[in-house]
C-alpha atoms as a PDB file:
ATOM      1  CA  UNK A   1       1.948   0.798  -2.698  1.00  0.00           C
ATOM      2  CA  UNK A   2       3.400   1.319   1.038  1.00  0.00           C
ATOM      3  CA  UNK A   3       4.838   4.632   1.072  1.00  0.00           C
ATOM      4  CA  UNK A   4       6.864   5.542   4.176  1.00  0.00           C
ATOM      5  CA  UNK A   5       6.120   8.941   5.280  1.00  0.00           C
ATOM      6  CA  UNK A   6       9.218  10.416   7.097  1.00  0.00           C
ATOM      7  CA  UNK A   7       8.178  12.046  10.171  1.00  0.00           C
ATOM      8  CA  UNK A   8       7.326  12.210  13.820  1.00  0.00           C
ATOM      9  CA  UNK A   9       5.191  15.226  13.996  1.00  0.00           C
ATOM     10  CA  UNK A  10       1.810  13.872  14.612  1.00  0.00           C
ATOM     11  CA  UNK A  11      -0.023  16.959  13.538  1.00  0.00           C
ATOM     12  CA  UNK A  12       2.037  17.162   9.772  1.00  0.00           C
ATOM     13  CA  UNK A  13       0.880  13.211  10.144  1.00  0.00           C
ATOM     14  CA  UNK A  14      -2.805  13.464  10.250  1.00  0.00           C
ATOM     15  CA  UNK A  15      -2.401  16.283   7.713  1.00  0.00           C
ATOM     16  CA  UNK A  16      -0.183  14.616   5.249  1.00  0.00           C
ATOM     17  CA  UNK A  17      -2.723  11.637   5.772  1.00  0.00           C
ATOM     18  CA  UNK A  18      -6.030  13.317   5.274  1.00  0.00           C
ATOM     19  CA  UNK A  19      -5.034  14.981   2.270  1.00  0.00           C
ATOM     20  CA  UNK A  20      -4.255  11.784   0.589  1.00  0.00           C
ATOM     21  CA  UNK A  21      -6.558   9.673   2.268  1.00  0.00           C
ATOM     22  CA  UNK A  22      -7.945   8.885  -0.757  1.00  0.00           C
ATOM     23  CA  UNK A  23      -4.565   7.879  -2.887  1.00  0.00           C
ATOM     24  CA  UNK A  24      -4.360   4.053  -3.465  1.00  0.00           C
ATOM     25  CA  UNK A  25      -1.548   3.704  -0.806  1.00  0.00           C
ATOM     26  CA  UNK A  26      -0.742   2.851   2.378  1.00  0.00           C
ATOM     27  CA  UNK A  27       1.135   5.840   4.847  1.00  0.00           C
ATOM     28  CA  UNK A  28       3.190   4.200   7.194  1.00  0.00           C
ATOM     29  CA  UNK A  29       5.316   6.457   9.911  1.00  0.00           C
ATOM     30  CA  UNK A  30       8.190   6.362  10.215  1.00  0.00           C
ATOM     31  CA  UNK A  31       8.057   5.585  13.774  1.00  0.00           C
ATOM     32  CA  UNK A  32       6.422   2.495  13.224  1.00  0.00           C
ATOM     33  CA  UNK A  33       9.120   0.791  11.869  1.00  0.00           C
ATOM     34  CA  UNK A  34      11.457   1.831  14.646  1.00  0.00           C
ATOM     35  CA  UNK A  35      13.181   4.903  11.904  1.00  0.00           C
ATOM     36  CA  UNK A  36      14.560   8.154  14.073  1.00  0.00           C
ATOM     37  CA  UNK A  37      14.085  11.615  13.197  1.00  0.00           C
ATOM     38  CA  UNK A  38      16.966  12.353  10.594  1.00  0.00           C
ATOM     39  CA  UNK A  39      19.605  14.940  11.749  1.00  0.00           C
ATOM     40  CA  UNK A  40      18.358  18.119   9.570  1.00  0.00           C
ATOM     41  CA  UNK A  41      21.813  19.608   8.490  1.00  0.00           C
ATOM     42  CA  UNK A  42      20.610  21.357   5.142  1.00  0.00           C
ATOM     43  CA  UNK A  43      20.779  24.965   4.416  1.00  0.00           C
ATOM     44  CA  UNK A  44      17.219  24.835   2.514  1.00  0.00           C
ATOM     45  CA  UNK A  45      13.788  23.234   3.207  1.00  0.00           C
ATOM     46  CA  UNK A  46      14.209  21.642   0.268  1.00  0.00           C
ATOM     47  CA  UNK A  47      17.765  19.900   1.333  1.00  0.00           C
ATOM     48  CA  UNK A  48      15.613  18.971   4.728  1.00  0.00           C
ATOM     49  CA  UNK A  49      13.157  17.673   3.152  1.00  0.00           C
ATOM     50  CA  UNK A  50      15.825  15.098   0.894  1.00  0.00           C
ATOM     51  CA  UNK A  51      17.652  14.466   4.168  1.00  0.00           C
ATOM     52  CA  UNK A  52      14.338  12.832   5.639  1.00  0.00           C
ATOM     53  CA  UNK A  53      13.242  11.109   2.772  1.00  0.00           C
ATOM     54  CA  UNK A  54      16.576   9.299   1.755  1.00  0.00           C
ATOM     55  CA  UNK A  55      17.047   8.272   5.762  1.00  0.00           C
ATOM     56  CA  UNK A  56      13.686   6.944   5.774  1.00  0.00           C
ATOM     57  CA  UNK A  57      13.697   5.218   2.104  1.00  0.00           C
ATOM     58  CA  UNK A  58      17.385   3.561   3.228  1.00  0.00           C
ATOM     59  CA  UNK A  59      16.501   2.067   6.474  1.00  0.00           C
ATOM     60  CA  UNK A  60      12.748   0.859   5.405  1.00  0.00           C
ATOM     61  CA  UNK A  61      13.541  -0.225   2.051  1.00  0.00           C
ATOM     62  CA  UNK A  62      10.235   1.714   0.713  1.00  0.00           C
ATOM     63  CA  UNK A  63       9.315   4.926  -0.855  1.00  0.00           C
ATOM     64  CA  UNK A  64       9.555   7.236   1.097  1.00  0.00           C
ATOM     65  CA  UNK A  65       7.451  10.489   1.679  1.00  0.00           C
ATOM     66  CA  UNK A  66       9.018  13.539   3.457  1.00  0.00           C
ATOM     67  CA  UNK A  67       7.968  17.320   3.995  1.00  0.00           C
ATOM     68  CA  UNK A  68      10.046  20.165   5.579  1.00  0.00           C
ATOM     69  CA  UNK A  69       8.421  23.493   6.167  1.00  0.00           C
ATOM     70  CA  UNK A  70       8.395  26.364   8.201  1.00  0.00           C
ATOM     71  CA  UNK A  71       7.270  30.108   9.099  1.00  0.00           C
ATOM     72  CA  UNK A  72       9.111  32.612   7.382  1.00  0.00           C
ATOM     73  CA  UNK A  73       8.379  36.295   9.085  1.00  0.00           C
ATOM     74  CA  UNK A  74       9.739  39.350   7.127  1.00  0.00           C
ATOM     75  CA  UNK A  75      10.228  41.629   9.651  1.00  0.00           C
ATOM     76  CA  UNK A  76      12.949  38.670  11.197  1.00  0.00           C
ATOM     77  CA  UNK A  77      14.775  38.254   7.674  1.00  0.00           C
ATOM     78  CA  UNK A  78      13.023  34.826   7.678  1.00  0.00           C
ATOM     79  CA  UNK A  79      13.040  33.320  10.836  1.00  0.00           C
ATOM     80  CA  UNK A  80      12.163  31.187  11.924  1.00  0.00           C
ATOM     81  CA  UNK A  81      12.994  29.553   8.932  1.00  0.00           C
ATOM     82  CA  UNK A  82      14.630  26.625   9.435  1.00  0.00           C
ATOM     83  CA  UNK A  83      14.510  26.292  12.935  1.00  0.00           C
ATOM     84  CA  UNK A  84      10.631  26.676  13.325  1.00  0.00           C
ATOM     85  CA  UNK A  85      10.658  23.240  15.031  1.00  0.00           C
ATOM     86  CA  UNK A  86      13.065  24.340  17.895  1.00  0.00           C
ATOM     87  CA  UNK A  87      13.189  28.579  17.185  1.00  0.00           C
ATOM     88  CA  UNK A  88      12.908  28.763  21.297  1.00  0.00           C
ATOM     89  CA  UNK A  89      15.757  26.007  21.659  1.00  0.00           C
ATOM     90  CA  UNK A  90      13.387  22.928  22.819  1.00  0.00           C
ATOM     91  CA  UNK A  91      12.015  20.726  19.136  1.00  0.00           C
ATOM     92  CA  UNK A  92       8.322  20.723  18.833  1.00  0.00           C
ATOM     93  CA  UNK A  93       7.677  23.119  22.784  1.00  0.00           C
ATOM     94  CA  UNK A  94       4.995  25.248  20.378  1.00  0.00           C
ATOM     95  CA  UNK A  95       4.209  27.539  23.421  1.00  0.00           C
ATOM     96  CA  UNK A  96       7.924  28.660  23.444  1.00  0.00           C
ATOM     97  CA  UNK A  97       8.283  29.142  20.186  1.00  0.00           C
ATOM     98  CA  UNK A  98       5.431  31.548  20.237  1.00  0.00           C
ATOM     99  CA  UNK A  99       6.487  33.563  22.793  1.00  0.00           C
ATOM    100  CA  UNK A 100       9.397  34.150  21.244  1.00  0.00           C
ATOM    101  CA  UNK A 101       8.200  35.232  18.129  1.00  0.00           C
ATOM    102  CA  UNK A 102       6.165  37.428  20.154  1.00  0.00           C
ATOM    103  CA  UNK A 103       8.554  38.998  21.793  1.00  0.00           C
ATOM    104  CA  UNK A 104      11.188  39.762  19.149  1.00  0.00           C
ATOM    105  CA  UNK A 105       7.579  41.389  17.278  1.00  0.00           C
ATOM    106  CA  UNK A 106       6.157  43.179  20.192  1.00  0.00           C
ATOM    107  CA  UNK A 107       7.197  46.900  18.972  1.00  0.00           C
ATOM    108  CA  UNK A 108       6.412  45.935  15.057  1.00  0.00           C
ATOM    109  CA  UNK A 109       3.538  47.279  13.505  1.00  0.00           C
ATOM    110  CA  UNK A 110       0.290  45.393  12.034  1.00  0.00           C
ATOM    111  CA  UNK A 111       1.022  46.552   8.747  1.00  0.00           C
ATOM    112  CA  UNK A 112       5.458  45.343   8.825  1.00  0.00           C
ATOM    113  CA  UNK A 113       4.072  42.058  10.661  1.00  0.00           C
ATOM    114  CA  UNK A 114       4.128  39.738   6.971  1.00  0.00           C
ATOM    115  CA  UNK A 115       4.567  36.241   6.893  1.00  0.00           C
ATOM    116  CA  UNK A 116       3.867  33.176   4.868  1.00  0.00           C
ATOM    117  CA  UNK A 117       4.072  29.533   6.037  1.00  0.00           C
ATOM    118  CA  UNK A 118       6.063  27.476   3.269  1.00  0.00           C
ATOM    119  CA  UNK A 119       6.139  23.876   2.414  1.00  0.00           C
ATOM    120  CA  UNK A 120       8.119  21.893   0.738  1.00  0.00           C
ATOM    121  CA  UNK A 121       7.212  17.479   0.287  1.00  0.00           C
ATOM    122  CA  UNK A 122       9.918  15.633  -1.357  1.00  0.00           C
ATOM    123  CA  UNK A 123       8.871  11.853  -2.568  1.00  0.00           C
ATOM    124  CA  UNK A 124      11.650   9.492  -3.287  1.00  0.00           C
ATOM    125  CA  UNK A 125      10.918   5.922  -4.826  1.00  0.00           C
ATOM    126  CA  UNK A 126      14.569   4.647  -3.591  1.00  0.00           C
ATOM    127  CA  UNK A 127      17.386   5.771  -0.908  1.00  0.00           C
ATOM    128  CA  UNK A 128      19.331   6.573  -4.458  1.00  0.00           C
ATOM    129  CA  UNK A 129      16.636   7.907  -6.782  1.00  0.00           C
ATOM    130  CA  UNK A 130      18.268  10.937  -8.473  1.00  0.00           C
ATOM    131  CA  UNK A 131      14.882  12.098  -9.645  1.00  0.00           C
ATOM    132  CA  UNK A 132      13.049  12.667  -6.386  1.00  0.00           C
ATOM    133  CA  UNK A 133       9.732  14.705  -6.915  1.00  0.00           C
ATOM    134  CA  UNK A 134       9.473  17.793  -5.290  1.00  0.00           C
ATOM    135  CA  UNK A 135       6.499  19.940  -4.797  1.00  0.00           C
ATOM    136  CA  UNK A 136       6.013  23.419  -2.548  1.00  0.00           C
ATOM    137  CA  UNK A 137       3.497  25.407  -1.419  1.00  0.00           C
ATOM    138  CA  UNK A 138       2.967  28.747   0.310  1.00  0.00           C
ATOM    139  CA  UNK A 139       0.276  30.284   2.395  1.00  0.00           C
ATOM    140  CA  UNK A 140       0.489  34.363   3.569  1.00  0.00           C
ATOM    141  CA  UNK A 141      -0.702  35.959   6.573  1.00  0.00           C
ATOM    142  CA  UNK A 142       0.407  38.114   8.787  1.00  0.00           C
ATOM    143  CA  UNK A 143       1.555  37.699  12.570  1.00  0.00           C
ATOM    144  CA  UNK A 144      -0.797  38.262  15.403  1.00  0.00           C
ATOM    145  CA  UNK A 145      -0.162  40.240  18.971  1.00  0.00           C
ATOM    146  CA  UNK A 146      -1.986  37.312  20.629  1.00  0.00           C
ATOM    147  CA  UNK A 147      -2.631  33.525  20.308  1.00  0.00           C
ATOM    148  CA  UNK A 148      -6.626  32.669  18.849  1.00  0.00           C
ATOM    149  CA  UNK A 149      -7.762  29.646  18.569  1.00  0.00           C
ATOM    150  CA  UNK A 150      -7.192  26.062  19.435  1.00  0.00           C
ATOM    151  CA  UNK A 151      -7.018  24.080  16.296  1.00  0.00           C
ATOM    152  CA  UNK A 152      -4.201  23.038  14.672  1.00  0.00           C
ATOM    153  CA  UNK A 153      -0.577  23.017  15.862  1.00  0.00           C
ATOM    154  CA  UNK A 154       2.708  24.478  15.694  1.00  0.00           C
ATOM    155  CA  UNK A 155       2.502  28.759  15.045  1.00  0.00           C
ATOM    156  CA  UNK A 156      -1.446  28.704  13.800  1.00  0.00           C
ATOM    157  CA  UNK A 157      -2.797  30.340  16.324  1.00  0.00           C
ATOM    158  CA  UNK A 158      -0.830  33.336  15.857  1.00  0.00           C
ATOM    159  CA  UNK A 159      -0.611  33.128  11.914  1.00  0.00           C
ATOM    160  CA  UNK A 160      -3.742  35.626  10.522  1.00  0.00           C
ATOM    161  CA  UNK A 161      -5.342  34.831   7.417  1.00  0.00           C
ATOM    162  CA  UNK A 162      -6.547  38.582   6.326  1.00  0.00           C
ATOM    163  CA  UNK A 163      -9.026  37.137   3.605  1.00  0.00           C
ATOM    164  CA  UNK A 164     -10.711  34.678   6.084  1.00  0.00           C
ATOM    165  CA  UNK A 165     -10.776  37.412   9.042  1.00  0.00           C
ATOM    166  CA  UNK A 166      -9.302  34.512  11.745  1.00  0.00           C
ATOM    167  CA  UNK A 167      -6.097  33.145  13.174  1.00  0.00           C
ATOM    168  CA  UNK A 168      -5.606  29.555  10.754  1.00  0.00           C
ATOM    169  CA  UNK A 169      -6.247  28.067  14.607  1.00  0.00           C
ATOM    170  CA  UNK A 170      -9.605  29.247  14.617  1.00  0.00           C
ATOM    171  CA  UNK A 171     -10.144  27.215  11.347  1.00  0.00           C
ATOM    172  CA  UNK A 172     -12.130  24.092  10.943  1.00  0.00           C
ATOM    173  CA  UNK A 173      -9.419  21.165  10.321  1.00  0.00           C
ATOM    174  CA  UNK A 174     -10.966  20.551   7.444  1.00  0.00           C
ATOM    175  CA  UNK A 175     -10.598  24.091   5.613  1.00  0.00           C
ATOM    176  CA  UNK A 176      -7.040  24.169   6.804  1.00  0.00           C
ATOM    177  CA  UNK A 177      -6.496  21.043   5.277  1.00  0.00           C
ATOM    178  CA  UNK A 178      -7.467  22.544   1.714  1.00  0.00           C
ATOM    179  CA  UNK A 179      -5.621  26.035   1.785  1.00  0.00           C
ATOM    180  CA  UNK A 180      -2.667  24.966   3.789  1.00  0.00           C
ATOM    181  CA  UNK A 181       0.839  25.348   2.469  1.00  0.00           C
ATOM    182  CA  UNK A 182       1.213  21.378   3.064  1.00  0.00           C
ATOM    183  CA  UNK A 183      -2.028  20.676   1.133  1.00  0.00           C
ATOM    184  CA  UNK A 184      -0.828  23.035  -1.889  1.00  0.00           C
ATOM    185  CA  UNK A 185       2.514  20.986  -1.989  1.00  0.00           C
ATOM    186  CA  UNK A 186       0.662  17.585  -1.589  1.00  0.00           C
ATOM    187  CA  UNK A 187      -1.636  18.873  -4.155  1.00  0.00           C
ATOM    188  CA  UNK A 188       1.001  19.683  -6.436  1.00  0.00           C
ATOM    189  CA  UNK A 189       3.009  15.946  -5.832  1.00  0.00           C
ATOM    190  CA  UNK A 190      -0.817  14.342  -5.984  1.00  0.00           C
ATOM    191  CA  UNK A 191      -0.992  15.877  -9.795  1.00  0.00           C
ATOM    192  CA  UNK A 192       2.674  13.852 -10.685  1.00  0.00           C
ATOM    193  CA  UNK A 193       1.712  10.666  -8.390  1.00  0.00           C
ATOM    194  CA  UNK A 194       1.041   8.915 -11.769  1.00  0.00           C
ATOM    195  CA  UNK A 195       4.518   9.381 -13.018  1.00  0.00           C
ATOM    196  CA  UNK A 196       5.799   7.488  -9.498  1.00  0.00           C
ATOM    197  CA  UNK A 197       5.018   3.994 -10.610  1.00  0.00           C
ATOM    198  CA  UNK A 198       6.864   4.498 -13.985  1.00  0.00           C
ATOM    199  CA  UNK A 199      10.478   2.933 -13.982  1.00  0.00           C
ATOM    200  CA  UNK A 200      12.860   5.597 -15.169  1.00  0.00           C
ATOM    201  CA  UNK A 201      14.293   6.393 -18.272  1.00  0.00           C
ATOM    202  CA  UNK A 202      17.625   4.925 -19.219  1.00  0.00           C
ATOM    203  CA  UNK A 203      19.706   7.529 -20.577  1.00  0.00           C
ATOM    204  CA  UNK A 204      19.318   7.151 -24.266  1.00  0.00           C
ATOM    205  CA  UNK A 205      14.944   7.527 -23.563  1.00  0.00           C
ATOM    206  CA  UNK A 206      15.613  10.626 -21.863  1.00  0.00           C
ATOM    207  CA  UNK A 207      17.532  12.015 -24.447  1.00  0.00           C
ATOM    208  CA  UNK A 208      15.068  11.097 -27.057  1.00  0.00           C
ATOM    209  CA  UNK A 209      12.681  12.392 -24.678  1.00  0.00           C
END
């Protein structure tokens, strides 16, 4: 099976790709078969996450494989949120969007500094399927005065993992690739992949169903 995997973020790339590296399909970006980023004008990661899949399922004629997800800090009713692509106005400048974050935190204490980084992947097996399978996952931490570490992308260096004692940047790939909000959604869609290659009901099965 070619599944189309709608993104451009490299780093979401290798990670949606290591995690199901050992899946019996083949991940193809998006940007290899000349698909653009899909205008993200949903009110929920999990509308996002529909937006990119049914762009990318439409225009490649495949299944399609998208995730939306984001840092959600308490102490800034949620934001980033939505916006954690472009929170400092330019998509994917990660050095801006950390300052910022910074900044709007600098007189917030350790213990109000909460966050969680939130996932959500969204598989569809046609533009029209109106049973797409949706997964989530959520990782918590807490928000760092400073930047550690050099792994990773995106906010990770300043995302603190109290039960490891390190910024998620100062992680091995490979352990972030385990505990990471993606991985616990991709986890969670691995455990239903079965169901993917099923045709679906008509409507009399699924009401005997």
């Amino acid at each position: 099976m070619r599944v189309v995997v709608a993104t451009g973020n490299k780093g979401k790339l290798a990670e949606i790709r290591h995690v199901l590296a050992d899946m019996a399909v083949e991940l193809v970006a998006q940007g290899e078969l000349g698909i653009p980023e899909a205008d993200e004008t949903g009110t929920t990661f999990v509308d996002n996450a529909i937006i990119k899949a049914r762009q990318a399922a439409a225009l490649s004629g495949l299944p399609a494989l998208a995730d939306d997800s984001g840092l959600i800090v308490d102490a800034l009713n949620g934001a980033p949120g939505l916006i954690s692509a472009h929170y400092a106005g330019v998509h994917g400048d990660a050095a801006r969007n950390i300052a910022k974050v910074l900044d709007e935190l600098r007189d917030v204490p350790e213990a109000r500094r909460s966050a969680r980084f939130y996932s959500v992947v969204v598989l569809m097996r046609h533009a029209a399927d109106p049973q797409p399978v949706i997964a989530e996952g959520v990782i918590e931490g807490r928000i760092l005065d400073a930047p550690r570490g050099s792994n990773g992308f995106g906010y990770q260096p300043i995302f603190f993992l109290p039960e490891l004692g390190c910024s998620s940047a100062e992680l091995p790939s490979e352990h972030w690739h385990r505990i990471s909000h993606r991985a616990q959604a991709l986890a969670a869609l691995r455990a239903r992949w079965p169901l993917l290659s099923s045709p679906l009901r008509s409507k009399g099965e699924a009401g005997r169903g």
